[in-house]
N, C-alpha and C. Protein backbone atom coordinates (compact mmCIF):
# COMPACT_ATOMS: atom_id res chain seq x y z
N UNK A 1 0.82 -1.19 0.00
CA UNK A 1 0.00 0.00 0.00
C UNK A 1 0.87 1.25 0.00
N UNK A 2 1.97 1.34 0.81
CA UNK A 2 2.49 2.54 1.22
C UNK A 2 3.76 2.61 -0.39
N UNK A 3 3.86 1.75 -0.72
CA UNK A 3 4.81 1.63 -2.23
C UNK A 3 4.01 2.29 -2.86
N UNK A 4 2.53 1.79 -3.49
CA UNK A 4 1.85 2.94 -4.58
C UNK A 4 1.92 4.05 -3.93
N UNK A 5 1.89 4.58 -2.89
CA UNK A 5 1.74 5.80 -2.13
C UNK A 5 2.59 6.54 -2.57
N UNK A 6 3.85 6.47 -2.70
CA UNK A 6 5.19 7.00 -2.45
C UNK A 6 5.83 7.19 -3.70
N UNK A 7 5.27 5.97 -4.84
CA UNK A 7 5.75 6.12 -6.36
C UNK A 7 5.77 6.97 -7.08
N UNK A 8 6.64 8.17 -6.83
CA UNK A 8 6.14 9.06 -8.15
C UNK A 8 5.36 10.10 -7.44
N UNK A 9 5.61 11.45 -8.35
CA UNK A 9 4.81 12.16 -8.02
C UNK A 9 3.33 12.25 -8.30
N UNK A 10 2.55 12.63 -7.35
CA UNK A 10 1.26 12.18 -8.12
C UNK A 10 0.18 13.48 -7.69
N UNK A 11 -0.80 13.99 -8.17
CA UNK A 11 -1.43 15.04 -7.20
C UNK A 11 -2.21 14.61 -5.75
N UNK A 12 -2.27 15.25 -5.10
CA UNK A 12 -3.18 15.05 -3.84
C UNK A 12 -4.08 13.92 -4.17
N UNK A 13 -5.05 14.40 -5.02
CA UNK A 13 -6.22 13.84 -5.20
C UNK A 13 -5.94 12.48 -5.72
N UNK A 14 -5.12 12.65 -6.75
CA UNK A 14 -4.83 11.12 -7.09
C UNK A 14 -4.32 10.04 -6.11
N UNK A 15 -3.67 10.92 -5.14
CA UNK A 15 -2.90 10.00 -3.94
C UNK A 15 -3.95 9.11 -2.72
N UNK A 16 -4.74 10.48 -2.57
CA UNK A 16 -6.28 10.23 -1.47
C UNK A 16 -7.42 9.08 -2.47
N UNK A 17 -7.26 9.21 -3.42
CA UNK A 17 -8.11 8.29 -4.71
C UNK A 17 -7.68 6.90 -4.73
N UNK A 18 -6.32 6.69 -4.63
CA UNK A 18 -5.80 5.56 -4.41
C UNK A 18 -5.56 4.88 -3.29
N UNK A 19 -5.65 5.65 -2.22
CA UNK A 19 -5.47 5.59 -0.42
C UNK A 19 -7.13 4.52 0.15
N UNK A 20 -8.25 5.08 -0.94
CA UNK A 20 -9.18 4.96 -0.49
C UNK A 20 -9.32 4.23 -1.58
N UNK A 21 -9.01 3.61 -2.83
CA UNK A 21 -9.64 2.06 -3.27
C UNK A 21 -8.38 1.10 -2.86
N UNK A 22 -7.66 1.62 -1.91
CA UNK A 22 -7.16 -0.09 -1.72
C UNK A 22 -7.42 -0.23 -0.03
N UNK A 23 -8.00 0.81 0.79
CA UNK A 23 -8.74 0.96 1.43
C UNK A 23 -10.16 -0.21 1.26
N UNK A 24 -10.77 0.57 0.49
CA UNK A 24 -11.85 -0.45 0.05
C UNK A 24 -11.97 -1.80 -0.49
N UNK A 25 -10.53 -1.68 -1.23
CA UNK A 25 -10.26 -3.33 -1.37
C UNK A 25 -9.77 -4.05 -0.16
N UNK A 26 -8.72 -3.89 0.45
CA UNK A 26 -9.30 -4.38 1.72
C UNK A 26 -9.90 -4.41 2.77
N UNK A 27 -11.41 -4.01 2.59
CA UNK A 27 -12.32 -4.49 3.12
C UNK A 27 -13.44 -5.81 2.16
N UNK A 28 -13.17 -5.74 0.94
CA UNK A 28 -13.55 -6.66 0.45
C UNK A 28 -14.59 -5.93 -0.30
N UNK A 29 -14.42 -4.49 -0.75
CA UNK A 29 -15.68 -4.04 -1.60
C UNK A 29 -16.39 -3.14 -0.88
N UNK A 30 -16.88 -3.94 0.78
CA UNK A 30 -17.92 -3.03 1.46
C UNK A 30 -17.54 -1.61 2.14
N UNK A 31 -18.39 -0.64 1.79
CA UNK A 31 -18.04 0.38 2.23
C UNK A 31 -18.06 0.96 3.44
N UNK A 32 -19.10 0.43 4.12
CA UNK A 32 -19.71 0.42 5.52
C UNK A 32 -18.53 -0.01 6.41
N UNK A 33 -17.58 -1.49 6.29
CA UNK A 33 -16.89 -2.41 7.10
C UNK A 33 -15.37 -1.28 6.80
N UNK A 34 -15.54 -0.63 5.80
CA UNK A 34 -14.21 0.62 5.32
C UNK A 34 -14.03 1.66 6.09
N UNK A 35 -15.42 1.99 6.06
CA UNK A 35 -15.54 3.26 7.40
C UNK A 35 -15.53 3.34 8.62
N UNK A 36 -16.33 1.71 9.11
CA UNK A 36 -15.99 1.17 10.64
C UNK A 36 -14.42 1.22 10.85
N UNK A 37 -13.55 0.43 9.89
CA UNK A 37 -12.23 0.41 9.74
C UNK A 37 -11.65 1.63 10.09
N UNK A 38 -12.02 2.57 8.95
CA UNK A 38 -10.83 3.91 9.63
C UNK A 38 -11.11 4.83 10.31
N UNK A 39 -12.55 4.38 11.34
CA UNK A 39 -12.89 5.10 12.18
C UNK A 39 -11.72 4.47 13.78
N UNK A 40 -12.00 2.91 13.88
CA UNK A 40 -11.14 2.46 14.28
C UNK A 40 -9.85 2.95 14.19
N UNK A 41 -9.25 2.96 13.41
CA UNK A 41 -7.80 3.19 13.17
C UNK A 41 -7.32 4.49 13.62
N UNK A 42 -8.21 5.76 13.27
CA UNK A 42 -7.99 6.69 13.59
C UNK A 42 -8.51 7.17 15.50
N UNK A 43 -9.31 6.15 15.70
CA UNK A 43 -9.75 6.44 17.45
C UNK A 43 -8.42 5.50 18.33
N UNK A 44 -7.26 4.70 17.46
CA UNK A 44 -6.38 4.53 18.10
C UNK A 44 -5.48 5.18 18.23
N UNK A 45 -4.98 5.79 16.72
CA UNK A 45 -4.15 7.00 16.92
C UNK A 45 -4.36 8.45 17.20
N UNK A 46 -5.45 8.76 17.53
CA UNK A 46 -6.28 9.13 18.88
C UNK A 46 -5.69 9.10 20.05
N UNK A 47 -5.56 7.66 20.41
CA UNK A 47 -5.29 6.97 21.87
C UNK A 47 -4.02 6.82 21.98
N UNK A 48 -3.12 7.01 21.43
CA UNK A 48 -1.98 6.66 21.14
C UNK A 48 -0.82 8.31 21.03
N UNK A 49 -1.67 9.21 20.46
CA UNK A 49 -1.32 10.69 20.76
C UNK A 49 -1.44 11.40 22.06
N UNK A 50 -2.71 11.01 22.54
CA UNK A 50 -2.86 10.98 23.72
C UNK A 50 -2.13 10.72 25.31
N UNK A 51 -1.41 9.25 24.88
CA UNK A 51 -0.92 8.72 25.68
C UNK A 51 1.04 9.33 25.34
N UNK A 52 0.96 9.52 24.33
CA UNK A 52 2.44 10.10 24.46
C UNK A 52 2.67 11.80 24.66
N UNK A 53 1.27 12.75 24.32
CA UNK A 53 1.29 13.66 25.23
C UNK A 53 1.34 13.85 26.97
N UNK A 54 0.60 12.41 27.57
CA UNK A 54 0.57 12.76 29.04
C UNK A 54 2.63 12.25 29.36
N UNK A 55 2.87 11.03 28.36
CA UNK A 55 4.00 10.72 28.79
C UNK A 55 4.94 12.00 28.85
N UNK A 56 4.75 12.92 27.81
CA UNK A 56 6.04 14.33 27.58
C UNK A 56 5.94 15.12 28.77
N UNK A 57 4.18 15.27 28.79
CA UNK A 57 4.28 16.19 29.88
C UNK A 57 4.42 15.87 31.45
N UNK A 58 4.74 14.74 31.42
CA UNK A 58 5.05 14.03 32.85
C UNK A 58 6.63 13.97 32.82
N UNK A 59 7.23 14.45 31.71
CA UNK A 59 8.47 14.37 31.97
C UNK A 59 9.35 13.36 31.60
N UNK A 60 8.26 12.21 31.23
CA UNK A 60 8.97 10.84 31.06
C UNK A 60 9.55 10.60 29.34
N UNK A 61 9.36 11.52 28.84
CA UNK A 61 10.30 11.47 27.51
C UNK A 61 11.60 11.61 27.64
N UNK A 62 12.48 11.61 28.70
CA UNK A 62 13.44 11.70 29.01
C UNK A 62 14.35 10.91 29.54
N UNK A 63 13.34 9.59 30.17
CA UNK A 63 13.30 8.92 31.14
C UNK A 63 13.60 9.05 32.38
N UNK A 64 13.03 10.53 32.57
CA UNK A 64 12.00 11.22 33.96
C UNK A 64 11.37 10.85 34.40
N UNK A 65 10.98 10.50 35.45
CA UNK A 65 10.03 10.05 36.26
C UNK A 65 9.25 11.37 36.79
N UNK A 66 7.47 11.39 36.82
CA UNK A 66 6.88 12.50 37.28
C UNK A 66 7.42 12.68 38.27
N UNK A 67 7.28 14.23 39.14
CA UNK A 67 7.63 14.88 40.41
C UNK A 67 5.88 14.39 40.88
N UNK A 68 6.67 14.31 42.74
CA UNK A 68 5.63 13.84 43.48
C UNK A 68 5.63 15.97 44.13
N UNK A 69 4.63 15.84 44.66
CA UNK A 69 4.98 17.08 46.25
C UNK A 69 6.04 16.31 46.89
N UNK A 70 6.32 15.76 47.29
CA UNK A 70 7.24 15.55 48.26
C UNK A 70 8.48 15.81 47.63
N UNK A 71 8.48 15.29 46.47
CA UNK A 71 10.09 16.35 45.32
C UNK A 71 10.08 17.10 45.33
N UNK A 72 9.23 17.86 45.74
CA UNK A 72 9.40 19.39 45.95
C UNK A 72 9.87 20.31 46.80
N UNK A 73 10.06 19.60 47.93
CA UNK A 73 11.67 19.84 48.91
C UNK A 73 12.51 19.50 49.13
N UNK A 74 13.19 18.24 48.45
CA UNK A 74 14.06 17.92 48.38
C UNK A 74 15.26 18.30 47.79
């Protein structure tokens, strides 16, 4: 999938045109089981942005461990 993607220059539209019939081919045609699909896909990377924003802002992109109050006089 990501090979036709990348082949060549191509316009937007042609790129999103092709994104979405092999999209639809694998789902097997149906359009309905396509949209469940990248509703899915996208409510993980969702969940997944999510979870590496609380990690940054906790500090742990660093391999920081959050501050308690009690780190806070020490």
């Amino acid at each position: 999938m990501l090979d036709n993607l990348a082949s060549g220059p191509q316009s937007e539209s042609e790129r999103l045109d092709l994104a979405a019939d092999q999209a639809i081919a694998a789902c097997g045609g149906d359009l309905r089981s396509t949209v469940r699909a990248l509703i899915l896909a996208n409510e993980f990377l969702e969940y997944e942005l999510c979870e590496m924003f609380k990690a940054v802002t906790n500090g742990r992109s660093r391999g920081r461990r959050a501050r308690t109050k009690t780190d806070w006089f020490d």
